[in-house]
Protein backbone atom coordinates (compact mmCIF):
# COMPACT_ATOMS: atom_id res chain seq x y z
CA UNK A 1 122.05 101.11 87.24
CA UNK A 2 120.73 97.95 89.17
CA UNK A 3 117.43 96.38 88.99
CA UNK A 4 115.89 93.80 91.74
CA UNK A 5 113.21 91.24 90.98
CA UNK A 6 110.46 90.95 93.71
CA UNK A 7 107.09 89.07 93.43
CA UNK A 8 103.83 90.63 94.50
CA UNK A 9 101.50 88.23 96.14
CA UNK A 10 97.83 88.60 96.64
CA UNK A 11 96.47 85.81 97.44
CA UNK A 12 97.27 82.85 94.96
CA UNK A 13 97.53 85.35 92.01
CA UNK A 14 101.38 86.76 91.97
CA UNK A 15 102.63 89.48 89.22
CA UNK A 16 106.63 89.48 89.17
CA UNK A 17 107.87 93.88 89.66
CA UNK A 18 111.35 94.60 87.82
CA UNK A 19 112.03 98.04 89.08
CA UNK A 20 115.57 99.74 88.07
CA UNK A 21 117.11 102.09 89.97
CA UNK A 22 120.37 103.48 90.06
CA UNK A 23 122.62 103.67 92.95
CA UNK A 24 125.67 106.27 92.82
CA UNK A 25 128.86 104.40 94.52
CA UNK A 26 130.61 107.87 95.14
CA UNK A 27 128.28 109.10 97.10
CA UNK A 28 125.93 106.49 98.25
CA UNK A 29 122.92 107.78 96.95
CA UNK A 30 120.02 105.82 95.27
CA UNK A 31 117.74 107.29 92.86
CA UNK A 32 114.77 105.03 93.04
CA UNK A 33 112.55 104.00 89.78
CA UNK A 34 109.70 102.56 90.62
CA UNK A 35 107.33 99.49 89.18
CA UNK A 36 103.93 98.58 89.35
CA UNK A 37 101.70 95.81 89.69
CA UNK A 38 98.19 95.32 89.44
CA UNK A 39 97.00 92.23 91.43
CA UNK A 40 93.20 91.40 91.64
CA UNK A 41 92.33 94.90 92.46
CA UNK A 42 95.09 96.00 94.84
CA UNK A 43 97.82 97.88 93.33
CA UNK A 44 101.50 97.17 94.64
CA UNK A 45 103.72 100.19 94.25
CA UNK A 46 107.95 99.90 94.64
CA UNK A 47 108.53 103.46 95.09
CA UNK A 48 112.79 102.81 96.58
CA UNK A 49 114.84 101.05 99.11
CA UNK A 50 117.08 102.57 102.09
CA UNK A 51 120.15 100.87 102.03
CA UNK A 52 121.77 102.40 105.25
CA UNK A 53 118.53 101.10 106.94
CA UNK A 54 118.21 97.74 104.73
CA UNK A 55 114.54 98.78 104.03
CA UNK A 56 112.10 98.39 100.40
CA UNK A 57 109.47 101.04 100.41
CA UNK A 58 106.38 99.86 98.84
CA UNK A 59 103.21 101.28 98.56
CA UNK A 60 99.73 99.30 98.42
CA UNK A 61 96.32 100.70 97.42
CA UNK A 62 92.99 99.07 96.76
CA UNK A 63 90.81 99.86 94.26
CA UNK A 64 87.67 98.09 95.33
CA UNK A 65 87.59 100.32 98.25
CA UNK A 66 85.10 103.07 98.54
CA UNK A 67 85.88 106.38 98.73
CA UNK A 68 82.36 108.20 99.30
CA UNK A 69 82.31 107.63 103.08
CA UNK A 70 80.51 109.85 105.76
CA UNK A 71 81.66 109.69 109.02
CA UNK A 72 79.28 110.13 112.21
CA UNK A 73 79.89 110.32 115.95
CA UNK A 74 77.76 109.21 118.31
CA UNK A 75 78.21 110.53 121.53
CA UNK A 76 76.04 109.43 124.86
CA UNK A 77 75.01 111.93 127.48
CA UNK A 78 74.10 110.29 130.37
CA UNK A 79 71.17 112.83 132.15
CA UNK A 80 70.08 113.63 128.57
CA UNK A 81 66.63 112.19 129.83
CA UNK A 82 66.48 115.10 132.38
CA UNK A 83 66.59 117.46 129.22
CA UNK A 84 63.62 115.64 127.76
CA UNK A 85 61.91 115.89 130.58
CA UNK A 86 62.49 119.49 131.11
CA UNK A 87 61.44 120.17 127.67
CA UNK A 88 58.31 118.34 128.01
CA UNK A 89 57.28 120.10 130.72
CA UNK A 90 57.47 123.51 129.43
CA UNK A 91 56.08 122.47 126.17
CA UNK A 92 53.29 121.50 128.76
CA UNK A 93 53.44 124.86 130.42
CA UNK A 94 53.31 127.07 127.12
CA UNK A 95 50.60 124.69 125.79
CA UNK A 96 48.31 125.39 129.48
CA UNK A 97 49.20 129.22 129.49
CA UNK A 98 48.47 129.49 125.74
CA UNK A 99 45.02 128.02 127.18
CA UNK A 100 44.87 130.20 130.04
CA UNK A 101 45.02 133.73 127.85
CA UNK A 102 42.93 132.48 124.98
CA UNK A 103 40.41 131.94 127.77
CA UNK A 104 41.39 135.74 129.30
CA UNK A 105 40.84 137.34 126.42
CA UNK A 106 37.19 135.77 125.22
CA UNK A 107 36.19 137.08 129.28
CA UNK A 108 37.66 140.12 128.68
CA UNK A 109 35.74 140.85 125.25
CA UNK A 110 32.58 139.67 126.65
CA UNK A 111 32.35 142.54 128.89
């Protein structure tokens, strides 16, 4: 097995990660461990390295964050204030029509 010693820094607070993992020399395989830090809210995550590639992978996560969110999207049509319009004016037409029969129908009943 090996081990590497990294330091996590967040700011001016810094936790020291230890994580062991054990590399096979017949086959050149690593079998990651991982370590974990906890660093004013964000947590710092060594999950392996890729040794052909000369790459950590680490993972980081904060904890202050959120997670109820809602998400909206606002979109803007242009002639949308020919739609109003429209509408308007056959709200205006129903409204003078509904006028119109009421009026009809008292004649009507009259006679």
């Amino acid at each position: 097995g090996a081990g590497a010693k990294l330091e996590a820094f967040v700011g001016s607070a810094y936790e020291n990660l230890e994580p062991q993992y054990i590399i096979s020399m017949s086959n050149g395989t690593v079998m990651p461990g991982t370590a974990q830090a906890q660093i004013a809210n964000v947590n710092i995550t060594f999950s392996g390295i890729l040794p052909a590639e000369n790459k950590f992978i680490f993972t980081t996560t904060d904890s202050t964050l959120n997670d109820d969110w809602i998400v909206i999207k606002s979109i803007i049509f242009p002639m949308i204030n020919l739609v109003w319009i429209g509408t308007i004016i056959m709200a205006i037409g129903f409204f003078i029509s509904m006028v119109n029969r009421t009026k009809e129908n008292k004649r009507l009943k009259a006679v």
